[in-house]
PDB file of N, CA and C in Angstrom:
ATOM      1  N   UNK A   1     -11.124  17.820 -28.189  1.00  0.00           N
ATOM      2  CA  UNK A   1     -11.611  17.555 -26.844  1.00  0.00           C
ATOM      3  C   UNK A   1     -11.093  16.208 -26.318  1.00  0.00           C
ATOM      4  N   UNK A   2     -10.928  15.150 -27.011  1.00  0.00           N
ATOM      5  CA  UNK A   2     -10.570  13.991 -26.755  1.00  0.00           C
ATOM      6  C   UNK A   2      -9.465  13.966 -25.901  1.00  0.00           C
ATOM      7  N   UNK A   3      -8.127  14.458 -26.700  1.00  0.00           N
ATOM      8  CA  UNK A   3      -6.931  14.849 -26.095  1.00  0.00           C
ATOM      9  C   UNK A   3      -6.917  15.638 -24.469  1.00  0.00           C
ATOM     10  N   UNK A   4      -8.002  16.385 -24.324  1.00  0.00           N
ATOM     11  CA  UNK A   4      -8.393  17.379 -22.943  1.00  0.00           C
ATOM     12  C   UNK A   4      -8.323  16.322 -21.971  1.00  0.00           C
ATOM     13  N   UNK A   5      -9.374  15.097 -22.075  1.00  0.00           N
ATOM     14  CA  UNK A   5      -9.925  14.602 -21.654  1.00  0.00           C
ATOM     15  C   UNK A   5      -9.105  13.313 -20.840  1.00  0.00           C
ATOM     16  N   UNK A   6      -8.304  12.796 -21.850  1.00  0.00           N
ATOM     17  CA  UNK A   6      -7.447  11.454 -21.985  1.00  0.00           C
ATOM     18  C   UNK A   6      -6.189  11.993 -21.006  1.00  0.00           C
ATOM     19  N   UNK A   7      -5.767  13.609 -21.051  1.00  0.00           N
ATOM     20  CA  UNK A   7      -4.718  14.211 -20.503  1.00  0.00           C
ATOM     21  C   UNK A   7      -5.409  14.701 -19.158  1.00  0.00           C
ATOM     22  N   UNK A   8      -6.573  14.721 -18.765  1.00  0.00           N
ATOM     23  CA  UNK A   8      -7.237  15.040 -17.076  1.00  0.00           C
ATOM     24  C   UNK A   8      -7.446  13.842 -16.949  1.00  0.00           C
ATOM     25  N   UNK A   9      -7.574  12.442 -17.384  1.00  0.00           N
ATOM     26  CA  UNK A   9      -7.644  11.208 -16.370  1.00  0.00           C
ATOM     27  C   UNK A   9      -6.255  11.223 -16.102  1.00  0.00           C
ATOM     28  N   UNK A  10      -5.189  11.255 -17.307  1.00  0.00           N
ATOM     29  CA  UNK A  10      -3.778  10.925 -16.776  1.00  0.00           C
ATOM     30  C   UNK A  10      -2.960  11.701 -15.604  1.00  0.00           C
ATOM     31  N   UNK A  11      -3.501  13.506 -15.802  1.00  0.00           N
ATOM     32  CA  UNK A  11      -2.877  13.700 -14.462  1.00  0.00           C
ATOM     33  C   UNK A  11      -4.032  13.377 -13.351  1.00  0.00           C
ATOM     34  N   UNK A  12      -4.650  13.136 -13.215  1.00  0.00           N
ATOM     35  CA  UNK A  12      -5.925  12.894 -11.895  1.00  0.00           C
ATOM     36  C   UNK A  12      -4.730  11.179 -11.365  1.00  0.00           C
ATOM     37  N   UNK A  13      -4.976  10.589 -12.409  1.00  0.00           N
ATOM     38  CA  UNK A  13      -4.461   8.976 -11.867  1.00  0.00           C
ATOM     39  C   UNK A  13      -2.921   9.265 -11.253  1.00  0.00           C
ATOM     40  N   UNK A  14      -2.518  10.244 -11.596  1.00  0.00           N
ATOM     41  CA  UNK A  14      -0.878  10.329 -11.355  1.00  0.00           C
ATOM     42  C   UNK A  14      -1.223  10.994 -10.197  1.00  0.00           C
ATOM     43  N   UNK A  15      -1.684  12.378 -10.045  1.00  0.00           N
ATOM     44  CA  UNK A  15      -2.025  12.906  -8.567  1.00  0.00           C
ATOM     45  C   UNK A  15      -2.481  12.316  -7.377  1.00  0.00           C
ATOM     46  N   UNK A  16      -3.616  11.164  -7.711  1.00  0.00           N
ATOM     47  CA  UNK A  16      -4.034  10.627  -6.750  1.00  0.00           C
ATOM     48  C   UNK A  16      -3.652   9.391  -6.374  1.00  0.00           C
ATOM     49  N   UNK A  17      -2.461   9.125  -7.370  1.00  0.00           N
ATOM     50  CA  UNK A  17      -1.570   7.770  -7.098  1.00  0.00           C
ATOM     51  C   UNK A  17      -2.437   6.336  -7.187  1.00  0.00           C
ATOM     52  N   UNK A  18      -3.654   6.336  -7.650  1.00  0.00           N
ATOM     53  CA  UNK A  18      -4.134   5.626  -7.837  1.00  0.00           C
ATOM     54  C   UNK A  18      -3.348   3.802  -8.740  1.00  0.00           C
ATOM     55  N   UNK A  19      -4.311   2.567  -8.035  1.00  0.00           N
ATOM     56  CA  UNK A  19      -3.596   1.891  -8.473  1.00  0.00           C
ATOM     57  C   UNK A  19      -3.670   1.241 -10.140  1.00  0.00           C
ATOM     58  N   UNK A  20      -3.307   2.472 -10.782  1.00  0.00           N
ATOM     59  CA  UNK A  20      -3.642   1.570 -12.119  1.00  0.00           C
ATOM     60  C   UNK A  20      -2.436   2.536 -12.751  1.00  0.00           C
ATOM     61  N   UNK A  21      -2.334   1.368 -13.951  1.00  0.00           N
ATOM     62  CA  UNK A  21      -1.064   2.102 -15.356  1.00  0.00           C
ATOM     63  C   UNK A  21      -2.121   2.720 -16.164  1.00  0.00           C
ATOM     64  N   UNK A  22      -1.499   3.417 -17.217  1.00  0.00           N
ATOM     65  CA  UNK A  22      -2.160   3.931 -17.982  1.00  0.00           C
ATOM     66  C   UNK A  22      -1.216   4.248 -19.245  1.00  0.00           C
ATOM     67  N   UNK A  23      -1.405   3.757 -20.375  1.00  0.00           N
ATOM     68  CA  UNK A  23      -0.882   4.120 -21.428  1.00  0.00           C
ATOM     69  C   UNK A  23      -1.946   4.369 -22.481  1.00  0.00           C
ATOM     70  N   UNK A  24      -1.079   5.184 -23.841  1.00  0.00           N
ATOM     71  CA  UNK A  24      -2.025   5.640 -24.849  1.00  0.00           C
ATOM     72  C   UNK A  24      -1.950   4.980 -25.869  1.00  0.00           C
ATOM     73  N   UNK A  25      -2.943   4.382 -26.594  1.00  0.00           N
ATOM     74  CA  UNK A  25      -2.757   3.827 -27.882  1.00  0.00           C
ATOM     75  C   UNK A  25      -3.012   4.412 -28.938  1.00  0.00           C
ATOM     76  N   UNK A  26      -1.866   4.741 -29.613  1.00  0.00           N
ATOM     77  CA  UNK A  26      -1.881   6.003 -30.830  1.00  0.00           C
ATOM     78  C   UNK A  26      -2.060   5.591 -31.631  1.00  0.00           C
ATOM     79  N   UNK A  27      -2.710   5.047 -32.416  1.00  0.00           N
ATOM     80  CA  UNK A  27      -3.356   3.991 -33.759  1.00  0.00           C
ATOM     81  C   UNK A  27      -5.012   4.658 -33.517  1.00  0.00           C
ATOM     82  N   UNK A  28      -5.285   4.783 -34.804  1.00  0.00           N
ATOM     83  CA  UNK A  28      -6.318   5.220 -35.091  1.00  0.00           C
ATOM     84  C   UNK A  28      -6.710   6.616 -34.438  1.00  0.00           C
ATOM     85  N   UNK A  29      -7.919   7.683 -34.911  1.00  0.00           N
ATOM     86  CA  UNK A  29      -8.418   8.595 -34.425  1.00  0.00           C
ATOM     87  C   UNK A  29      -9.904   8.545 -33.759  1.00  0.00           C
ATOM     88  N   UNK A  30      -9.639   9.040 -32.556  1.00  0.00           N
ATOM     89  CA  UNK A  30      -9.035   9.272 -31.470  1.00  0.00           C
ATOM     90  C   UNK A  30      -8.261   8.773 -31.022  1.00  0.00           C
ATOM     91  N   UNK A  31      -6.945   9.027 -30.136  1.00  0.00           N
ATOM     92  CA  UNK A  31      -5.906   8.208 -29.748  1.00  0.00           C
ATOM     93  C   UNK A  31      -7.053   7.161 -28.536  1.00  0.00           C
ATOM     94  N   UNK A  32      -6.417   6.066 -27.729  1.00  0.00           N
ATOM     95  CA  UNK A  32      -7.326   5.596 -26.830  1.00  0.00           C
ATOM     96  C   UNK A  32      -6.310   5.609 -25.293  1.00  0.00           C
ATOM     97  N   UNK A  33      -6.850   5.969 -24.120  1.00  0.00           N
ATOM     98  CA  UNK A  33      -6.350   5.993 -22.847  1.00  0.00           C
ATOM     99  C   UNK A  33      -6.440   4.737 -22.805  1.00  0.00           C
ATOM    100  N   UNK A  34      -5.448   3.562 -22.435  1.00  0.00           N
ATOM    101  CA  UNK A  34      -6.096   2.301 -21.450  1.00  0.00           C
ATOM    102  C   UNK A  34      -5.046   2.162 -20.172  1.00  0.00           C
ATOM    103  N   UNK A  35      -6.529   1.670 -19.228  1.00  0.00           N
ATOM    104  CA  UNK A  35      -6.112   1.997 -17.955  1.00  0.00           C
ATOM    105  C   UNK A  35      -5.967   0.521 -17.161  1.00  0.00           C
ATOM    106  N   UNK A  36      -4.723   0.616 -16.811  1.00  0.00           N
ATOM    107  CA  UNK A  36      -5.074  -1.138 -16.018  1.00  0.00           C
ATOM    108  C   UNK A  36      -4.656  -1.165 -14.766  1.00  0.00           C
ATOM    109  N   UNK A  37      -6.026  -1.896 -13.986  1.00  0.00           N
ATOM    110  CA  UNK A  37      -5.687  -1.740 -12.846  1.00  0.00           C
ATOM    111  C   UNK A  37      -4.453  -2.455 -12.124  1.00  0.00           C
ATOM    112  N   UNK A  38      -3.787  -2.145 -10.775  1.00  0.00           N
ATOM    113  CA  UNK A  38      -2.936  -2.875 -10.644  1.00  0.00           C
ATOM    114  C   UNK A  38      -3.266  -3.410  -8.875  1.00  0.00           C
ATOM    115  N   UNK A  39      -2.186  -3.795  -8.033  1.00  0.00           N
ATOM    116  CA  UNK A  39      -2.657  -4.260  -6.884  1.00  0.00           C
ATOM    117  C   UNK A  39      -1.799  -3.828  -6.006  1.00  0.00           C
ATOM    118  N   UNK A  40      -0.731  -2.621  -6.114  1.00  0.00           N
ATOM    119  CA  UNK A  40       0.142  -2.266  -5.455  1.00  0.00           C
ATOM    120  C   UNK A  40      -0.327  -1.544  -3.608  1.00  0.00           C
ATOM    121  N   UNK A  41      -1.288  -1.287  -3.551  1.00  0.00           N
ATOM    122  CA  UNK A  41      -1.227  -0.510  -2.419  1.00  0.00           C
ATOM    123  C   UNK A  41      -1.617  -2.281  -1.315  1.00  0.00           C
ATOM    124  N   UNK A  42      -2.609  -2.763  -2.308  1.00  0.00           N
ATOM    125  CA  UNK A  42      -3.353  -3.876  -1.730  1.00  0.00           C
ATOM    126  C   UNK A  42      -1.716  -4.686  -1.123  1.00  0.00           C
ATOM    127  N   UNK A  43      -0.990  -4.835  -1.816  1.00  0.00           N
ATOM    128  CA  UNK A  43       0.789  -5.348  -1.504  1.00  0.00           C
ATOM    129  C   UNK A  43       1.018  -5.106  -0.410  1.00  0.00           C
ATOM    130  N   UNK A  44       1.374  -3.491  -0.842  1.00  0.00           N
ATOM    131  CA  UNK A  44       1.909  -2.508   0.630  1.00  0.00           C
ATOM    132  C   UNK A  44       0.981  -3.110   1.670  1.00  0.00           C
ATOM    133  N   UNK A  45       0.074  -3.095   1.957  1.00  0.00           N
ATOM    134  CA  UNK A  45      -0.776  -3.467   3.171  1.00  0.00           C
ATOM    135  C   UNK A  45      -0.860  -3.971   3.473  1.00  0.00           C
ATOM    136  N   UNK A  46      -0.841  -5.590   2.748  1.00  0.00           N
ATOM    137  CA  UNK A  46      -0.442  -6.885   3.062  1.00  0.00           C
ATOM    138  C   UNK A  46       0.850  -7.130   4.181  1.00  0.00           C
ATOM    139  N   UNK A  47       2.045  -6.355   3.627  1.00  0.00           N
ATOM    140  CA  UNK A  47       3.651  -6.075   4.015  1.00  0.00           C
ATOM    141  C   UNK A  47       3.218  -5.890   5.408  1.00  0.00           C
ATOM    142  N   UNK A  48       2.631  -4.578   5.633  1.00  0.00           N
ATOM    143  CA  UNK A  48       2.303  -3.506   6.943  1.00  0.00           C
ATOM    144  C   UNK A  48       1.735  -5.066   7.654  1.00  0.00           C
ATOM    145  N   UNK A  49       0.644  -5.315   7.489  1.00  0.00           N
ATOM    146  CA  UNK A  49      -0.279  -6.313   8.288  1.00  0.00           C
ATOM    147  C   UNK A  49       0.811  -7.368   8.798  1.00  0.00           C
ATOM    148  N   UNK A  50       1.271  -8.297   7.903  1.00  0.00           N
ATOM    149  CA  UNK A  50       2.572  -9.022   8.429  1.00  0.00           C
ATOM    150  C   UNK A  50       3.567  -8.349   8.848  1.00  0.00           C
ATOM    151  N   UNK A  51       3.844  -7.370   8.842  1.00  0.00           N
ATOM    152  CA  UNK A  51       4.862  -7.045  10.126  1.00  0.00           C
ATOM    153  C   UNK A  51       4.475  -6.667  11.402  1.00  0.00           C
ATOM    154  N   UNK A  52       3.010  -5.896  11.147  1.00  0.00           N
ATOM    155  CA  UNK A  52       2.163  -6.056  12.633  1.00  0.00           C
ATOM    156  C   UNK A  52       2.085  -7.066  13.184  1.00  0.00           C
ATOM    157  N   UNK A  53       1.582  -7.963  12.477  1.00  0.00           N
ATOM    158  CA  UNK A  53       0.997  -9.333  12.933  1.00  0.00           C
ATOM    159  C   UNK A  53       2.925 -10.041  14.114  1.00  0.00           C
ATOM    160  N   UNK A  54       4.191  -9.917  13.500  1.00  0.00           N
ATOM    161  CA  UNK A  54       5.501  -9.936  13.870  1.00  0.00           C
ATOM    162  C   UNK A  54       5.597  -9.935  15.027  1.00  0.00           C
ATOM    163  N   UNK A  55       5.474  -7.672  15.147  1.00  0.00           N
ATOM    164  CA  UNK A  55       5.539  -7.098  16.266  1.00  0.00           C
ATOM    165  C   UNK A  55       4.548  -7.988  17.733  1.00  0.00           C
ATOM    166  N   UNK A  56       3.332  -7.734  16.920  1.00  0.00           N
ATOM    167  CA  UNK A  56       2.045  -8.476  17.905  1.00  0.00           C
ATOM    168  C   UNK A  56       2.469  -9.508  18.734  1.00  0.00           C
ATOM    169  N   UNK A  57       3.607 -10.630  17.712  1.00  0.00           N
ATOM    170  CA  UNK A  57       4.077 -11.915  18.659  1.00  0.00           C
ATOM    171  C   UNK A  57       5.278 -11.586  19.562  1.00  0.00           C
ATOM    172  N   UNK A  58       5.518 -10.276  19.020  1.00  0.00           N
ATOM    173  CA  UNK A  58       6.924 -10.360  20.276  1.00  0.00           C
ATOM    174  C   UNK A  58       6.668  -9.591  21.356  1.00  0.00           C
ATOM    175  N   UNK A  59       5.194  -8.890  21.071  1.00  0.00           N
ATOM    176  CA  UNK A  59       5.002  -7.959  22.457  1.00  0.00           C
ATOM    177  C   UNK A  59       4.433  -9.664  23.505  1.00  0.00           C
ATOM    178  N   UNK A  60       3.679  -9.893  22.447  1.00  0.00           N
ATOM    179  CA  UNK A  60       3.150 -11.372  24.066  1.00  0.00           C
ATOM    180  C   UNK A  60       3.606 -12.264  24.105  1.00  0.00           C
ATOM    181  N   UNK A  61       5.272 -12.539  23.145  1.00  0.00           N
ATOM    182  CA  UNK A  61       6.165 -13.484  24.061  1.00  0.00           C
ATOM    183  C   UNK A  61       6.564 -12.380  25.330  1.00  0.00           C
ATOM    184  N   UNK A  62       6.801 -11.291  25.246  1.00  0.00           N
ATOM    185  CA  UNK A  62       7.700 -10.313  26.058  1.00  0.00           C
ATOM    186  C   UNK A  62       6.482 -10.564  28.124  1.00  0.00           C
ATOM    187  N   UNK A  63       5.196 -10.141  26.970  1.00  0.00           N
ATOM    188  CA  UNK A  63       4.176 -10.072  28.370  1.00  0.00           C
ATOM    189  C   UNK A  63       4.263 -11.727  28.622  1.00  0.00           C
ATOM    190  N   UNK A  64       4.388 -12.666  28.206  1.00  0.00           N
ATOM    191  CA  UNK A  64       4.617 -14.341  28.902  1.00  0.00           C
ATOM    192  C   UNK A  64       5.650 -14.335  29.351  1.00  0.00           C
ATOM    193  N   UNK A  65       6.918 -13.530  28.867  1.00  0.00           N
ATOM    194  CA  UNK A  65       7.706 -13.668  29.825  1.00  0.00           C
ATOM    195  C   UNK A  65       7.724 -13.038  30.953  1.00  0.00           C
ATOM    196  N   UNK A  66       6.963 -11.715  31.218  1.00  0.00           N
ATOM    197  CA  UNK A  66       7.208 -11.305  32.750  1.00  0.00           C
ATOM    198  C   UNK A  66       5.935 -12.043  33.344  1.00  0.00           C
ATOM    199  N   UNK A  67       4.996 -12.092  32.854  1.00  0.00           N
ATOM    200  CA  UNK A  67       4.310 -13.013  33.645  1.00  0.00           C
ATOM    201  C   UNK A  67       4.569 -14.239  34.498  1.00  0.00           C
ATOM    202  N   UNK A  68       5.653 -14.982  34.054  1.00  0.00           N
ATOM    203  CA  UNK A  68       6.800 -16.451  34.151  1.00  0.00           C
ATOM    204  C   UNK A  68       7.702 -15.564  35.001  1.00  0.00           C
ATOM    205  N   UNK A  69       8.158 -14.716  34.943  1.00  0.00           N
ATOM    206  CA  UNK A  69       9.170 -14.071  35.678  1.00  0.00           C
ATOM    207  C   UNK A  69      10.274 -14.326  35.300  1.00  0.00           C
ATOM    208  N   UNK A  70      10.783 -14.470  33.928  1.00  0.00           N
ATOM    209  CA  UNK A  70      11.807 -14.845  33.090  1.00  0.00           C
ATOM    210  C   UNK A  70      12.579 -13.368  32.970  1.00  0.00           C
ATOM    211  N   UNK A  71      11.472 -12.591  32.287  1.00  0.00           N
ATOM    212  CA  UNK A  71      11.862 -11.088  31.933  1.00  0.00           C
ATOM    213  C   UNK A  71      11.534 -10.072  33.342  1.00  0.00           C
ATOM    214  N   UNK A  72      12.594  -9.660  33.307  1.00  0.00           N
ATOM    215  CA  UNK A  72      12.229  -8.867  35.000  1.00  0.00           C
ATOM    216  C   UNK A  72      11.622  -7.218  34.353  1.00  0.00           C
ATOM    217  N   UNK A  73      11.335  -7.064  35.136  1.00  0.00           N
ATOM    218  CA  UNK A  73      10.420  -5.942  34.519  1.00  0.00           C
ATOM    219  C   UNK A  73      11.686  -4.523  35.081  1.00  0.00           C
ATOM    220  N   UNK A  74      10.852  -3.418  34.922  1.00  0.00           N
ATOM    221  CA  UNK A  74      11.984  -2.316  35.255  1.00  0.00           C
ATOM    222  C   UNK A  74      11.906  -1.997  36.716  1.00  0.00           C
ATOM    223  N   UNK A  75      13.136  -1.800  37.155  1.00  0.00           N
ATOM    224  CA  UNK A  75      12.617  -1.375  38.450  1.00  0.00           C
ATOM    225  C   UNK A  75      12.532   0.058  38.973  1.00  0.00           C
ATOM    226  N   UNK A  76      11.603   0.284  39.779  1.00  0.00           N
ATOM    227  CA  UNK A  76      10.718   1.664  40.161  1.00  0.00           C
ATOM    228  C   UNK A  76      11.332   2.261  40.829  1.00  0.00           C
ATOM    229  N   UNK A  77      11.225   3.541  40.281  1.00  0.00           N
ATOM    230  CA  UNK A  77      12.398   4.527  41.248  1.00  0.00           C
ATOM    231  C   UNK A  77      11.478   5.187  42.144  1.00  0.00           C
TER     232      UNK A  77
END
């Protein structure tokens, strides 16, 4: 049963992409799952947020500039 068990966390963590490693330690009986968490998505999101945060400054230099009348806006057909 052990083996059942250790082999449905490993595919569950792989399916659900969850953020942790997981290796087996084959010494002694029962083998042992260890699971370590990691911080990868927390990364990714970090990335996303600072490049929003990027975009964010160039949409309201863009709106200061037509406001100033630097950037001409489009003209209306």
């Amino acid at each position: 049963m052990a083996k059942a068990r250790r082999q449905h966390l490993h595919n569950m963590i792989d399916r659900n992409k969850l953020d942790t490693t997981h290796t087996t330690h084959r010494t002694g009986s029962p083998h042992v799952l260890v699971c370590t968490k990691t911080a990868e998505s927390w990364k990714q999101a970090c990335h996303v947020y600072e490049q929003n945060l990027k975009h964010l400054a160039e949409v309201n230099r863009i709106m200061e500039g037509r406001r100033n009348k630097t950037i001409p806006r489009k003209p209306k057909k």
